[in-house]
C-alpha atoms as a PDB file:
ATOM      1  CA  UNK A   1      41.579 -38.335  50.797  1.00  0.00           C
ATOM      2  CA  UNK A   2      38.185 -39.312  49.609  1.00  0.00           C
ATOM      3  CA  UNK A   3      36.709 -35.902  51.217  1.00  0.00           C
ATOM      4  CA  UNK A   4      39.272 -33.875  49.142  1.00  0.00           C
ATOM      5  CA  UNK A   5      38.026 -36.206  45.956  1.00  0.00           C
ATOM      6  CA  UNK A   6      34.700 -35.766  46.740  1.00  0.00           C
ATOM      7  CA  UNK A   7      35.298 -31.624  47.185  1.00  0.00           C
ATOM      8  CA  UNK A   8      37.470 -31.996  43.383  1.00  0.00           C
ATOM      9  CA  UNK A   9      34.311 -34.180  42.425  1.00  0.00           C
ATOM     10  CA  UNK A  10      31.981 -31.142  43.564  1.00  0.00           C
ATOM     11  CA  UNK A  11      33.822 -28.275  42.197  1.00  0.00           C
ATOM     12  CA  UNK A  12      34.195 -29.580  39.190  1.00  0.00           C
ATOM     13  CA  UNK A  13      30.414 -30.634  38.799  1.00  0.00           C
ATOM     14  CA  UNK A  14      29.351 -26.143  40.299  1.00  0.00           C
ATOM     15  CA  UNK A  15      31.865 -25.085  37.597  1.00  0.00           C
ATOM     16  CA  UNK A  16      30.323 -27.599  34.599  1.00  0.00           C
ATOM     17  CA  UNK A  17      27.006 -26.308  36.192  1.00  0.00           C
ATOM     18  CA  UNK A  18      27.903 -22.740  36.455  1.00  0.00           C
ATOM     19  CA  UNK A  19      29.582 -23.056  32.633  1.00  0.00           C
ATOM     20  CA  UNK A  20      26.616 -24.434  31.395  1.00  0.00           C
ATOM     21  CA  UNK A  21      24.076 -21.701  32.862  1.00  0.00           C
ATOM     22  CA  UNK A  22      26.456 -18.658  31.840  1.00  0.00           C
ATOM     23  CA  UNK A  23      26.750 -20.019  28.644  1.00  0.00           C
ATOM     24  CA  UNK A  24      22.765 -20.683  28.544  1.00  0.00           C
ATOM     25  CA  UNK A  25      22.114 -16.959  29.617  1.00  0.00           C
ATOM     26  CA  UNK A  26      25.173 -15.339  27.487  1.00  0.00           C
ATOM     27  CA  UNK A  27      23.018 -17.061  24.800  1.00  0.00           C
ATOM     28  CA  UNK A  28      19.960 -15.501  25.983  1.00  0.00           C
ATOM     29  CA  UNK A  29      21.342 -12.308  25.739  1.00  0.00           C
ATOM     30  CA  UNK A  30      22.638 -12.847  22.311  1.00  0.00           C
ATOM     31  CA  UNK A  31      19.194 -13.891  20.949  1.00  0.00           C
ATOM     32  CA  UNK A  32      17.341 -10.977  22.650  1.00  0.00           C
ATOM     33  CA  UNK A  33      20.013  -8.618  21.295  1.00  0.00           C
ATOM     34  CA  UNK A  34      19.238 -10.371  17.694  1.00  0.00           C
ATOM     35  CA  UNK A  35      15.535 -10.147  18.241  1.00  0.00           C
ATOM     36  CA  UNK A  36      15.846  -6.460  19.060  1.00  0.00           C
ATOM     37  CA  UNK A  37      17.763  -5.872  16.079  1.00  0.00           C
ATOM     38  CA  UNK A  38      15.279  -7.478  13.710  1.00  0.00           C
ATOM     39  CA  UNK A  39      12.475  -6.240  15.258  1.00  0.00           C
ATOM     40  CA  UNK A  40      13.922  -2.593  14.617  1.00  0.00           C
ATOM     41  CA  UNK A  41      15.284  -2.943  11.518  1.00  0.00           C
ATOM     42  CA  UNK A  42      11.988  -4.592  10.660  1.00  0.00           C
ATOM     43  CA  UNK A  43      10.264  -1.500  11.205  1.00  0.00           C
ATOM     44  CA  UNK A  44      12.642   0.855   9.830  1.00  0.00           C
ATOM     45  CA  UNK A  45      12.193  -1.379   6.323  1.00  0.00           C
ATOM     46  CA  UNK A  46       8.542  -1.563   6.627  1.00  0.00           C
ATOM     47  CA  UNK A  47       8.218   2.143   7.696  1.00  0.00           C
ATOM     48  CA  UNK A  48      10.638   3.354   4.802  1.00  0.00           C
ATOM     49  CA  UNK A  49       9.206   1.291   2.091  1.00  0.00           C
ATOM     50  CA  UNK A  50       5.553   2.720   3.514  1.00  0.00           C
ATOM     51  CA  UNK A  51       6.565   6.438   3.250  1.00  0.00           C
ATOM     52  CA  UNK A  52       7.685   5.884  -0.209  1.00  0.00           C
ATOM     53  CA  UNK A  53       4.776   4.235  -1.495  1.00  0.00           C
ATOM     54  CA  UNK A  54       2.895   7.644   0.469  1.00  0.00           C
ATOM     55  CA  UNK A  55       5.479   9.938  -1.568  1.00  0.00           C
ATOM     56  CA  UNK A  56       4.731   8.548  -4.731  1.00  0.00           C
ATOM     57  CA  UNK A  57       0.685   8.480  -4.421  1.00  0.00           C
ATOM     58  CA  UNK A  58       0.973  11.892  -3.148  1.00  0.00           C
ATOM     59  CA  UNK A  59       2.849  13.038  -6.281  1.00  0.00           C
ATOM     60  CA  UNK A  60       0.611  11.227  -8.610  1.00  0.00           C
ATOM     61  CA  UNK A  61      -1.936  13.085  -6.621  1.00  0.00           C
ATOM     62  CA  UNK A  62      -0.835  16.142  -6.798  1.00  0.00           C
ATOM     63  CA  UNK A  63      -0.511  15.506 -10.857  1.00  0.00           C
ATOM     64  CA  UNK A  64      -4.128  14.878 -11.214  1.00  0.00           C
ATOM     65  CA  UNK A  65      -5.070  17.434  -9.026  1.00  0.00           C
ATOM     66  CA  UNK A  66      -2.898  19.943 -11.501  1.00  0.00           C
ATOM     67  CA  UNK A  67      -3.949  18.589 -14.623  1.00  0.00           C
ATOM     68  CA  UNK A  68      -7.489  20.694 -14.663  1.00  0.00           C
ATOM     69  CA  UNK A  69      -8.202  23.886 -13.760  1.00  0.00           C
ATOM     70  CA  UNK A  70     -12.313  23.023 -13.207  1.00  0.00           C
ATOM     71  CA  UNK A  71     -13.318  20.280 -11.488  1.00  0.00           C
ATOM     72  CA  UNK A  72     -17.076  21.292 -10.858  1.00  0.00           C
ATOM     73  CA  UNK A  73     -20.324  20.774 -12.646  1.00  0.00           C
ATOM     74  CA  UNK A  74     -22.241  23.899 -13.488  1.00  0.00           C
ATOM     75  CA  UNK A  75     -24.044  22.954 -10.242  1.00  0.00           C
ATOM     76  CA  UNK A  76     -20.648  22.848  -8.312  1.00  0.00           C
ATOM     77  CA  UNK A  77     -21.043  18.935  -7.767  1.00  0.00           C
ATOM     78  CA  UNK A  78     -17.544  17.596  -8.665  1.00  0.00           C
ATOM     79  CA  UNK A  79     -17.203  16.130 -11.853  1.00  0.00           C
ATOM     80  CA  UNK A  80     -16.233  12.291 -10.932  1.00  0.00           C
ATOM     81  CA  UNK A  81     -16.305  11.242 -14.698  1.00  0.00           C
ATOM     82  CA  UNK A  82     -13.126  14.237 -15.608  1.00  0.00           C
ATOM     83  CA  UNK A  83     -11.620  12.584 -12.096  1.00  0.00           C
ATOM     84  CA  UNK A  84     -11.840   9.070 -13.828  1.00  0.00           C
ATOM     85  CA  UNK A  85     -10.599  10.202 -16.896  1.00  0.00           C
ATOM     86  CA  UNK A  86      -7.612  12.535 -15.032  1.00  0.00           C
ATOM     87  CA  UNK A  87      -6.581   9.497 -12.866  1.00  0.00           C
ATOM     88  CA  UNK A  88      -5.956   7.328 -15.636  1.00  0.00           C
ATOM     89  CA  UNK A  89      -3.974  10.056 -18.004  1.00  0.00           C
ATOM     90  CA  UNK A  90      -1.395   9.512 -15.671  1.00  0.00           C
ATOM     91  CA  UNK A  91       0.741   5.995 -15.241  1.00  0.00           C
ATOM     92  CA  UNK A  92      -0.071   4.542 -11.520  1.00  0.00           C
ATOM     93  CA  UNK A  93       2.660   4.516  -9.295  1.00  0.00           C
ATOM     94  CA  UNK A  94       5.200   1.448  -8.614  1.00  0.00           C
ATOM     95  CA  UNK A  95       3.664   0.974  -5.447  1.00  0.00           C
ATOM     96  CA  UNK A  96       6.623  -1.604  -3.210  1.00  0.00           C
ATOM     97  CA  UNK A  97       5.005  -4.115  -1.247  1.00  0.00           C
ATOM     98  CA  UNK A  98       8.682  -6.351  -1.352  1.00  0.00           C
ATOM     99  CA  UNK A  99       9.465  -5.463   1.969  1.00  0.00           C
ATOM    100  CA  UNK A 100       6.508  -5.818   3.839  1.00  0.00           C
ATOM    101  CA  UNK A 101       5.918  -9.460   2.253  1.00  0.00           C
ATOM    102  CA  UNK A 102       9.411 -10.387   2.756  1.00  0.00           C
ATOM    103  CA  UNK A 103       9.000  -9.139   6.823  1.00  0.00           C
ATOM    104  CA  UNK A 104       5.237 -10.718   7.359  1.00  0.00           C
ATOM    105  CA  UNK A 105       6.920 -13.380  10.078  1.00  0.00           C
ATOM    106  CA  UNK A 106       8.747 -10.902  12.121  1.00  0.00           C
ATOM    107  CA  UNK A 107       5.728  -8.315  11.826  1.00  0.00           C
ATOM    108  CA  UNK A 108       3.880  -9.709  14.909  1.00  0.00           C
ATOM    109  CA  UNK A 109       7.326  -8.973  17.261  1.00  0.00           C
ATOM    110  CA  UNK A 110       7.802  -5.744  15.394  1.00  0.00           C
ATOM    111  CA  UNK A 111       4.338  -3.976  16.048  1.00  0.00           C
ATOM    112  CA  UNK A 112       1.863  -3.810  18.527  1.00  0.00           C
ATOM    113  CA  UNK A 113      -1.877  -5.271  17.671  1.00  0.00           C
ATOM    114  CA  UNK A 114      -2.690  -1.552  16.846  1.00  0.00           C
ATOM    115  CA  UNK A 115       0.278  -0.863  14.955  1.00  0.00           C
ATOM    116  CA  UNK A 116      -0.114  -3.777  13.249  1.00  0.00           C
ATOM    117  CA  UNK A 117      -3.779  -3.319  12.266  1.00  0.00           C
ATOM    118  CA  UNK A 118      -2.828   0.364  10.855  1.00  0.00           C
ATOM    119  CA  UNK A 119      -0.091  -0.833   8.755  1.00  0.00           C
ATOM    120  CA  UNK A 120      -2.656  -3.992   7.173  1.00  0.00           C
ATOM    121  CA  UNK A 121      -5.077  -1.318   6.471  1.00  0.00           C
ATOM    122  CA  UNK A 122      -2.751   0.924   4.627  1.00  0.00           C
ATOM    123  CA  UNK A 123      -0.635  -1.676   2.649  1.00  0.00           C
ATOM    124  CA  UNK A 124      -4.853  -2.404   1.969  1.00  0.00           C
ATOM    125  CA  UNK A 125      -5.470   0.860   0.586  1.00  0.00           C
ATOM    126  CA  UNK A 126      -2.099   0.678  -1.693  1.00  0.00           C
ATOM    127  CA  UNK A 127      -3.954  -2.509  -3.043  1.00  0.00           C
ATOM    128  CA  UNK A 128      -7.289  -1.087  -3.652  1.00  0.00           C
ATOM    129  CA  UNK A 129      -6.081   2.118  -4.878  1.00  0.00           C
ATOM    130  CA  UNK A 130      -3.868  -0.511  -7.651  1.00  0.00           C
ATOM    131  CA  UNK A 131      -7.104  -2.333  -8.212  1.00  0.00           C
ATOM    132  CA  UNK A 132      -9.518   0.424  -8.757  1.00  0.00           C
ATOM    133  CA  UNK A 133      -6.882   2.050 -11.374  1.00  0.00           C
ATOM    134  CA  UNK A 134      -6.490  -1.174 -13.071  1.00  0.00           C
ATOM    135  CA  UNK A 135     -10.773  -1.180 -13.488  1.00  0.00           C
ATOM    136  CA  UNK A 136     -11.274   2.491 -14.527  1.00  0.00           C
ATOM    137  CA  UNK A 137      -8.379   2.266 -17.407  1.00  0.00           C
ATOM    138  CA  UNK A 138     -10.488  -1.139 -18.371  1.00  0.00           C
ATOM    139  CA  UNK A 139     -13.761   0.738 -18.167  1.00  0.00           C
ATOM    140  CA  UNK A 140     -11.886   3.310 -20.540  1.00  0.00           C
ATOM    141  CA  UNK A 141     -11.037   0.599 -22.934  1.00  0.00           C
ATOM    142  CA  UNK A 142     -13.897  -1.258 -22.793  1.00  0.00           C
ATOM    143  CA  UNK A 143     -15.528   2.125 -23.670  1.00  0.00           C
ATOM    144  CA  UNK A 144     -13.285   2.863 -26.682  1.00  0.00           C
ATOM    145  CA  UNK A 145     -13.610  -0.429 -27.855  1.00  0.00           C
ATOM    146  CA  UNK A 146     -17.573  -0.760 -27.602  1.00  0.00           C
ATOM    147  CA  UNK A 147     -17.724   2.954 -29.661  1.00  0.00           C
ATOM    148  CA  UNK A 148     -15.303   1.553 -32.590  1.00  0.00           C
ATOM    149  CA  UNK A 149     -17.828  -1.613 -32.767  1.00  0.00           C
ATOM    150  CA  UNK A 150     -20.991   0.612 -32.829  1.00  0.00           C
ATOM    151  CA  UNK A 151     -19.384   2.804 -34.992  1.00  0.00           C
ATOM    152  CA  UNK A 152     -18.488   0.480 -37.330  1.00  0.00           C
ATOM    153  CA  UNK A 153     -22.100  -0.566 -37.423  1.00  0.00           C
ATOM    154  CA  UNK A 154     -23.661   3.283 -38.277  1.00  0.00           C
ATOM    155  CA  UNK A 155     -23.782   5.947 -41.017  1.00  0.00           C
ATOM    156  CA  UNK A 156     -23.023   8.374 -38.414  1.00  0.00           C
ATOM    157  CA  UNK A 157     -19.966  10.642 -38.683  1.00  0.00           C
ATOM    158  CA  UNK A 158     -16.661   9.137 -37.867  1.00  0.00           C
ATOM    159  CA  UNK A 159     -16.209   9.907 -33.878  1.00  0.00           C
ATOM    160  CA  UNK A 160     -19.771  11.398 -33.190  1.00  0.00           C
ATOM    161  CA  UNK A 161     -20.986   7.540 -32.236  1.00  0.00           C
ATOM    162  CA  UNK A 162     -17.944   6.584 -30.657  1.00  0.00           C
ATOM    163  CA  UNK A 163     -17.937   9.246 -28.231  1.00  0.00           C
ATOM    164  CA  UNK A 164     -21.305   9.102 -27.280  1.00  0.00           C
ATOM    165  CA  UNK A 165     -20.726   4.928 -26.342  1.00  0.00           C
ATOM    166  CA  UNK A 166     -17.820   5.626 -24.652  1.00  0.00           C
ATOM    167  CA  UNK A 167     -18.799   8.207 -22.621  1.00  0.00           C
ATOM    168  CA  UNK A 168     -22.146   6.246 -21.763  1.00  0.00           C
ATOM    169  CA  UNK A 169     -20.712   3.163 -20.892  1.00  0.00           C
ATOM    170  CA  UNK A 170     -17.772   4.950 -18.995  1.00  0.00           C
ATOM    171  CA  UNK A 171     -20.016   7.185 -16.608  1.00  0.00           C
ATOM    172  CA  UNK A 172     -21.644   5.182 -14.193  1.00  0.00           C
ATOM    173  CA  UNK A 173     -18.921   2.607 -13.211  1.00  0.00           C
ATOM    174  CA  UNK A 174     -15.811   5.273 -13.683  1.00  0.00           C
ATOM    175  CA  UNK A 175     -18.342   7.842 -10.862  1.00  0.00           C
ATOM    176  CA  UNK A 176     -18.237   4.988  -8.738  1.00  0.00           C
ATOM    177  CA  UNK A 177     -14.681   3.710  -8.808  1.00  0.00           C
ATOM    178  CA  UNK A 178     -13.213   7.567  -9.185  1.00  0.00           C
ATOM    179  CA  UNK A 179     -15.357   7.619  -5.499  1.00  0.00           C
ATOM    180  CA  UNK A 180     -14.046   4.958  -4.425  1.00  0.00           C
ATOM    181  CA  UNK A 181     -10.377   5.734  -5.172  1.00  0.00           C
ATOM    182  CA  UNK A 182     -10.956   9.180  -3.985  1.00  0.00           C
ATOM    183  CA  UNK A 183     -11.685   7.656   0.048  1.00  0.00           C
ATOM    184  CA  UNK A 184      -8.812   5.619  -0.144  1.00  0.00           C
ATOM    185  CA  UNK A 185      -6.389   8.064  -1.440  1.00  0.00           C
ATOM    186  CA  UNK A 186      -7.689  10.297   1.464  1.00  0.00           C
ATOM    187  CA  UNK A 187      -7.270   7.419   3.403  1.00  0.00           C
ATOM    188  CA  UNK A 188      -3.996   6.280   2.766  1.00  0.00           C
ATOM    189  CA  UNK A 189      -2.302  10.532   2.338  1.00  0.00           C
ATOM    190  CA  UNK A 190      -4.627  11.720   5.741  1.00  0.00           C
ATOM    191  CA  UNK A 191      -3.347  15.282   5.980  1.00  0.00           C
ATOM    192  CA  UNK A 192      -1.437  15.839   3.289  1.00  0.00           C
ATOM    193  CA  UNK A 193      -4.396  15.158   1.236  1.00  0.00           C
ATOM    194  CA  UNK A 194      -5.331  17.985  -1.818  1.00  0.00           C
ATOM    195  CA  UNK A 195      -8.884  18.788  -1.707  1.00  0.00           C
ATOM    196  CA  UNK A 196      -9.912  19.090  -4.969  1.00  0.00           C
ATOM    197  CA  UNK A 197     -10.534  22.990  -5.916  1.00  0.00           C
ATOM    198  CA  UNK A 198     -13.347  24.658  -5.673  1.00  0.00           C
END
């Protein structure tokens, strides 16, 4: 009798045991299926959201490239102040970065260090490329403004003064920020990049 209670005593403890460890590794399974799931539907959102904001550069690209037909100085050098002017004739793109904010805890499961350090240098480039816009269309009406003022001040013709302080004040920093946004839309498009014509 107390063998046979001792035996109940034991069976029942392996099957609480044995419960307890399936249920401990069913749950195991369930979380890795979960991770799995975020991790992918991580990417997919992150990847999605980062082929749009590519789409939409490349189509405000593709605008500025259209909207001259010379490009060139008489000494072929490309004309970076008609670039700085082009680039801000048309509105910037509504570049996303709501996904890729909303997913910065689960990127680190999602991506590989490489991955990882691609994708922070692109959503990088969508930030510069924003910034750089947002300083030449200052520059531009900074410019305008600063022509107004000295025109106010001159006997000059209306518009003669004004366009020569615009353009003057414009030129240096709009050649280096039209640069500048130039390598990082090459950057960020890689080989779907338009060359400016010849």
């Amino acid at each position: 009798m107390v063998d046979s209670e001792i035996t109940r005593s034991l069976t029942t403890l392996g099957a609480v045991i044995l419960g307890f460890v399936l249920g401990q590794v069913a749950e195991l399974i369930r979380s890795k299926r979960t991770a799995r799931k975020l991790k992918g539907s991580t990417r997919t959102l992150v990847e999605l959201e980062t082929a749009r904001n590519r789409s939409l550069l490349s189509d405000y690209w593709s605008s500025v490239i259209a909207s001259r037909d010379s490009w060139r100085e008489k000494d072929e050098t490309l004309n970076y102040i008609a670039v700085a002017r082009a680039l801000i004739k048309f509105p910037f793109p509504p570049i996303g970065k709501g996904v890729w904010l909303a997913s910065f805890n689960n990127l680190a499961s999602a991506y590989s260090p490489e991955e990882l350090t691609a994708l922070w240098t692109t959503h990088e480039a969508f930030d510069q490329l924003r910034l750089l816009y947002g300083q030449i269309e200052f520059l531009d009406r900074d410019a305008e403004g600063a022509g107004r003022y000295s025109e106010s001040r001159s006997t000059l013709p209306t518009g003669i003064l004004s366009a020569l302080v615009g353009s003057a004040q414009f030129a240096d920093d709009a050649k280096h920020f039209a640069r500048k946004f130039e390598t990082q839309m090459r950057s960020v498009l890689g080989q779907t990049f338009i060359e400016f014509p010849p």
